[in-house]
Protein backbone atom coordinates (compact mmCIF):
# COMPACT_ATOMS: atom_id res chain seq x y z
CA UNK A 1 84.08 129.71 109.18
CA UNK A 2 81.13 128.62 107.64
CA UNK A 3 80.64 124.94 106.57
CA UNK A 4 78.08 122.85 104.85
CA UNK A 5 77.29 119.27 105.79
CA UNK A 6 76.61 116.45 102.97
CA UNK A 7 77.03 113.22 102.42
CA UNK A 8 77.24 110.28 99.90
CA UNK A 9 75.64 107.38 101.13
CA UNK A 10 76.87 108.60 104.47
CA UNK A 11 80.21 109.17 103.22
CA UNK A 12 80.09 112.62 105.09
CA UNK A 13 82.48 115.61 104.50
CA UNK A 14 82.30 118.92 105.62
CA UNK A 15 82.57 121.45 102.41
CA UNK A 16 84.03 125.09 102.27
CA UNK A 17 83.66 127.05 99.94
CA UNK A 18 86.94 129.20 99.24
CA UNK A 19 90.81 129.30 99.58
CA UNK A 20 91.95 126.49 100.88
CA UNK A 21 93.67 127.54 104.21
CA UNK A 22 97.06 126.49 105.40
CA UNK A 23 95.93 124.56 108.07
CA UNK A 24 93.64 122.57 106.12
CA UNK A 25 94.99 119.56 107.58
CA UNK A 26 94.61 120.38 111.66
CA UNK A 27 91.62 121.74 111.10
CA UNK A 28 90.20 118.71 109.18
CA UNK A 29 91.46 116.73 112.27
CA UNK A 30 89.66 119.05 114.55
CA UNK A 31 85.95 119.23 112.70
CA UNK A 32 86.24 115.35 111.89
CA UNK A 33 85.76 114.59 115.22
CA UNK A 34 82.46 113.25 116.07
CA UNK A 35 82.79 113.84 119.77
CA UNK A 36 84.50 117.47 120.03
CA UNK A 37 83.04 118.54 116.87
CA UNK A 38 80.59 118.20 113.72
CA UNK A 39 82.25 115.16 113.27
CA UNK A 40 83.08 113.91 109.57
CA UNK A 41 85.28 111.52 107.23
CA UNK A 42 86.97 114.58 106.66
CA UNK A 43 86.99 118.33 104.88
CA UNK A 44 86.95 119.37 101.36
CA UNK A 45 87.69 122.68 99.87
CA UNK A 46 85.54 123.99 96.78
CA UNK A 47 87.42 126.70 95.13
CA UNK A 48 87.62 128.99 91.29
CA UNK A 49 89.73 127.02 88.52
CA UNK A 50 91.52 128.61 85.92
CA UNK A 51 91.65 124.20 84.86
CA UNK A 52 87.92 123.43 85.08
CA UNK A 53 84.73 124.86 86.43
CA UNK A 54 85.43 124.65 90.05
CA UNK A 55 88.90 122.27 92.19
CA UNK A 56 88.48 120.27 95.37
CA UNK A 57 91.00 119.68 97.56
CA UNK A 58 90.09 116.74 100.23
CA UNK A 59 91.25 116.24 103.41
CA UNK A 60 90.78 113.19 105.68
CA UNK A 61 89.46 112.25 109.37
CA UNK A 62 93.30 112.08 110.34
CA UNK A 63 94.74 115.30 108.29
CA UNK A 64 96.26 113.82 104.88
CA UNK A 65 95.21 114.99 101.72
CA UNK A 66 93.48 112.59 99.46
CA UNK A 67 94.12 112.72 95.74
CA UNK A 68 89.92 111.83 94.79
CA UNK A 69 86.63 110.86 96.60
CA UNK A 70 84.20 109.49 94.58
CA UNK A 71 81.19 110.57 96.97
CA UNK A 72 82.66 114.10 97.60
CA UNK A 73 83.08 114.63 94.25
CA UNK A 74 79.17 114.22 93.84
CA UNK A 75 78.55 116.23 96.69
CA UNK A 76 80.65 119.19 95.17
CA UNK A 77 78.39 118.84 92.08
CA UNK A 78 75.34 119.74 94.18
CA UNK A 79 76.78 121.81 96.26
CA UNK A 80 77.68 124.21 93.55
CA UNK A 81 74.10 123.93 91.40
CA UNK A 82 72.01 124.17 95.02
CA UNK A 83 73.90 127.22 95.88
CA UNK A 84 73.91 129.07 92.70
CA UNK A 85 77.40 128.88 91.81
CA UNK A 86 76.38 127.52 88.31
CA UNK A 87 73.34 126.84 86.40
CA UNK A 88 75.27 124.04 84.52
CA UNK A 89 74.22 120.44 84.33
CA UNK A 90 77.23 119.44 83.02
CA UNK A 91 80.69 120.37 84.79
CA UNK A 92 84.41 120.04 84.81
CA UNK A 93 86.16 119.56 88.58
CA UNK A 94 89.99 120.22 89.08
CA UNK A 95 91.25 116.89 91.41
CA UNK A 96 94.68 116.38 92.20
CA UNK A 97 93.92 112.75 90.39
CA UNK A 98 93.27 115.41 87.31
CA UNK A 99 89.94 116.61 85.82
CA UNK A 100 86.65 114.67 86.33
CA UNK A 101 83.46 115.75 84.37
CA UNK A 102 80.14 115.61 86.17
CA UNK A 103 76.30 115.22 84.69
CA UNK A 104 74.09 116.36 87.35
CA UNK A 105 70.45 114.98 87.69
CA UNK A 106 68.14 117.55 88.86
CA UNK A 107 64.69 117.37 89.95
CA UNK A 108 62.65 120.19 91.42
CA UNK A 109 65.86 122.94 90.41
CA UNK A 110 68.10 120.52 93.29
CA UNK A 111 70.54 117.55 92.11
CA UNK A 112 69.53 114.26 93.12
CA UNK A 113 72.17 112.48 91.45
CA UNK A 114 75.19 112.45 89.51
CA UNK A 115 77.09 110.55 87.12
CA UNK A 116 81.00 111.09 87.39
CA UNK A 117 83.53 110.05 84.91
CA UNK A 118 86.00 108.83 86.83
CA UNK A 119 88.91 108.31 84.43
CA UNK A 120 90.37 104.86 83.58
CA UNK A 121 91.58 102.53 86.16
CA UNK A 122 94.94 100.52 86.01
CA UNK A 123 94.13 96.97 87.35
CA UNK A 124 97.53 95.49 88.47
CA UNK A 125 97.78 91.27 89.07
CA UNK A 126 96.91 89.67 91.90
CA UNK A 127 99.66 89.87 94.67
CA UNK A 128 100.04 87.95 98.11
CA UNK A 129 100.69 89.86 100.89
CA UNK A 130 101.95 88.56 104.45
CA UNK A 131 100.29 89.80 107.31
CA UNK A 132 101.63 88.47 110.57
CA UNK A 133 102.33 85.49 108.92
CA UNK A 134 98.97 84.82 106.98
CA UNK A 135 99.13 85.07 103.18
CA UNK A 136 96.21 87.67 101.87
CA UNK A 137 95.54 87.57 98.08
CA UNK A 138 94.47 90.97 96.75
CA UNK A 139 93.98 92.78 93.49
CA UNK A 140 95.89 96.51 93.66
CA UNK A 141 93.73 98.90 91.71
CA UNK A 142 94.67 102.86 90.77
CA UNK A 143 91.53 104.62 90.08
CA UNK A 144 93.76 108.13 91.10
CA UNK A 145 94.33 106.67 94.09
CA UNK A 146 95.13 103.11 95.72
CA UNK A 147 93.15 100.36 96.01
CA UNK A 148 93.64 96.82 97.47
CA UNK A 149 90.44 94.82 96.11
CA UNK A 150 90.05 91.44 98.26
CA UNK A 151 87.31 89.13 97.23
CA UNK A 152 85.27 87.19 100.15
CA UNK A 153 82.51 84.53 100.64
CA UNK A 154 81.20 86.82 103.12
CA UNK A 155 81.44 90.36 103.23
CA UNK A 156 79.38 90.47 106.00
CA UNK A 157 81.59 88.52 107.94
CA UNK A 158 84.86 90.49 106.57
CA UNK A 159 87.61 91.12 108.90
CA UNK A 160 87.57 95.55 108.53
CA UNK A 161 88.83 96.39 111.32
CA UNK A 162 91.55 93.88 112.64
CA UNK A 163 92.51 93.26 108.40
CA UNK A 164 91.94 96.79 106.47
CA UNK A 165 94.44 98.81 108.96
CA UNK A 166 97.11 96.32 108.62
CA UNK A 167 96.65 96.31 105.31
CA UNK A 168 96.24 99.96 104.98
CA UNK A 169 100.01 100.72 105.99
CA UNK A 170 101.38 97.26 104.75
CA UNK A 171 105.08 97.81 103.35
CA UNK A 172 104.03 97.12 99.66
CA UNK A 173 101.77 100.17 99.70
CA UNK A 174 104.57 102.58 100.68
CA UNK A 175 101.65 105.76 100.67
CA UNK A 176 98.73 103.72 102.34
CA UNK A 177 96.33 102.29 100.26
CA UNK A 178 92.37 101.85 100.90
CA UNK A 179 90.84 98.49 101.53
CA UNK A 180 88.07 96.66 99.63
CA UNK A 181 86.30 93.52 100.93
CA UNK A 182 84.28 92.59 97.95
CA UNK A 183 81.57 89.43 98.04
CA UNK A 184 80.18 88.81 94.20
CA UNK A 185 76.62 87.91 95.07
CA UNK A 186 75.75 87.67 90.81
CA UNK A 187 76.69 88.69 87.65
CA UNK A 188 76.82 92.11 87.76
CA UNK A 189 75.95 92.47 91.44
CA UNK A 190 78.25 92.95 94.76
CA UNK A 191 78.38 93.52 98.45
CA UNK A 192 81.35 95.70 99.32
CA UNK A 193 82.58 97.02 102.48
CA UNK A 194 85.63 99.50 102.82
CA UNK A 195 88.35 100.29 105.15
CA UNK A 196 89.73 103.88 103.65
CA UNK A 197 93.00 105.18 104.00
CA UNK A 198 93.06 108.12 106.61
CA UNK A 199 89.53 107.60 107.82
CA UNK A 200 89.45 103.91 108.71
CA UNK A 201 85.53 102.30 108.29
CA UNK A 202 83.34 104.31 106.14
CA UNK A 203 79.67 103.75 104.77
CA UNK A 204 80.70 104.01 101.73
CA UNK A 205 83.80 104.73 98.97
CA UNK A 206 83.07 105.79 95.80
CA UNK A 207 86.53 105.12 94.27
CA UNK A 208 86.36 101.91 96.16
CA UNK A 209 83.49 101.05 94.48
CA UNK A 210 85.03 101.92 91.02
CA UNK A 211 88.06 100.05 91.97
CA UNK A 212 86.48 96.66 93.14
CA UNK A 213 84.06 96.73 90.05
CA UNK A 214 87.51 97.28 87.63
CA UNK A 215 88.81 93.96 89.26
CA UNK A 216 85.65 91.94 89.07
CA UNK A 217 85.43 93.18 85.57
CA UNK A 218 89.11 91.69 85.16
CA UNK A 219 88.75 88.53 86.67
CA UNK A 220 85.20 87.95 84.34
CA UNK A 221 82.61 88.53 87.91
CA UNK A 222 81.03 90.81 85.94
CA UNK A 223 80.87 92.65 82.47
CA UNK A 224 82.49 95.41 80.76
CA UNK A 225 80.44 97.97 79.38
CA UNK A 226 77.05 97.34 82.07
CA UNK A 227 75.47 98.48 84.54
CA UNK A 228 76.91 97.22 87.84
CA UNK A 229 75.48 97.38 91.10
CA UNK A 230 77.41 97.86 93.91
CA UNK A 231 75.52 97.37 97.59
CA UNK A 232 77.81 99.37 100.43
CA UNK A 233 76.78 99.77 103.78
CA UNK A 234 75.47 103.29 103.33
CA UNK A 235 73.36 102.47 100.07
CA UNK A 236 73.82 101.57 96.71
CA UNK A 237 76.15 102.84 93.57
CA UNK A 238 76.24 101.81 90.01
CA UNK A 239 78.91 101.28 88.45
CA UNK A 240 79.91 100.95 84.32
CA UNK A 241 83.22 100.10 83.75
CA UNK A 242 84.47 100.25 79.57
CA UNK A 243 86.13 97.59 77.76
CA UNK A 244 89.10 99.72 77.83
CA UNK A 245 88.59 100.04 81.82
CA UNK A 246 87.40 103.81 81.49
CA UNK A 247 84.57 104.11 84.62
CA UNK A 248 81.56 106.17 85.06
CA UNK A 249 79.49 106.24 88.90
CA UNK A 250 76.12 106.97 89.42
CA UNK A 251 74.86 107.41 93.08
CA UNK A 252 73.16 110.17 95.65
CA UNK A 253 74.04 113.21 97.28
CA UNK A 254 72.81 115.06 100.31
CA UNK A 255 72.49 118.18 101.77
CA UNK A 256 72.81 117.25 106.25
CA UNK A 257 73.20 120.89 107.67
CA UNK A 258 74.44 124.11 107.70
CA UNK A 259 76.82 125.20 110.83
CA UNK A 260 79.38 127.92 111.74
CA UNK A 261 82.35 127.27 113.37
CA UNK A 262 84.78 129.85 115.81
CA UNK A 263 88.40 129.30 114.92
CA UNK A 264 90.57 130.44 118.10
């Protein structure tokens, strides 16, 4: 099987293009690894849509399916110009979260960047949750999948790895949800760090990002209808986020490697 490598501000997925195998979800668990194999946040599937120009199907690090992935998604966009598949700057994806439209930015005939719509996000109120026996305040955000936005002082500082899995599988997220430690550094400026569901620390979330600008926007941080900028550890995304809470995400994609893989 061949695979490409790329990555989203080292959000990094392994892409087929193709059917989308029945064993998508073992073998996802078997590439992810990043000691017995290419190692990855997980696998998505390119394929034909009789819906939109191309579908992705994504798989994480542990073998569930994930509905959308904000840096994939940009990925798939260069993926697909790069390699020929289209000579379109302006494309339609098939997600199971629904369709997402694409503008690619091209420089040199290669994509650079893109600009995703991302649909409209459904900010819920604030909610306490217990965790052994501490109270955590969080914002749950559905950008096509689950968020729990938590704002910090320090994001630096943020509890990821003892917190996000425990909130990750909590009881009031019956599916899992992915975790957002958000620190609002200015108007229309954060510092966000991400524990995601199925693939535990990442460098960066793209629907994460989209989710934890929604709340700020709710809770007045920061402003409908501008630019906002969105530091993760793997770079930097900008994020606009409508009056009427539609979102659009701006950010890099990259081309890592090429690689074949024996499956026995």
């Amino acid at each position: 099987m061949h695979f490409t490598k790329m990555q989203g501000l080292g959000n990094d997925y392994l892409y087929v293009y193709g059917t989308v195998p029945e064993d998508a979800p073992s073998l996802s668990v078997r590439l992810s690894d990043r000691h017995f194999g290419p190692g990855s946040d997980g696998m998505i599937w390119i394929s034909p849509s009789n819906k939109a120009d191309f579908s992705m199907r994504i798989f994480n690090a542990d073998g569930s399916e994930a509905r959308m992935c904000g840096n994939g998604i940009r990925c798939v966009g260069k993926y697909v110009y790069d390699k020929g598949y289209t000579d379109k700057t302006r494309l339609t994806i098939e997600t199971l979260a629904g369709l997402r439209t694409l503008e690619l930015h091209t420089a040199g005939g290669r994509v650079k960047t893109v600009t995703v719509e991302m649909g409209r996000a459904a900010v819920s109120p604030e909610k306490d949750l217990e965790v052994e026996g501490e109270k955590i305040l969080c914002t749950p955000v559905d950008v096509g999948n689950p968020h729990a936005v938590l704002f910090v002082e320090d994001a630096e500082g943020a509890p990821l790895c003892t917190m996000g899995p425990k909130i990750e599988k909590h009881p009031d997220f019956p599916g899992g949800v992915n975790v957002e430690f958000i620190q609002v550094l200015k108007k229309n400026h954060m510092r966000m760090r991400v524990w995601e569901r199925g693939s535990g620390v990442t460098l960066a979330c793209g629907t994460g990002a989209c989710a934890s600008a929604a709340a700020a926007v709710s809770c007045g941080s920061c402003d409908p209808g501008t630019p906002i900028r969105v530091e993760l550890d793997g770079g930097v995304l900008n994020i606009e986020v409508s009056p009427q809470g539609d979102l659009r995400m701006t950010g890099p994609c990259e081309f890592v490697y090429e690689g074949d893989v024996e499956l026995c």
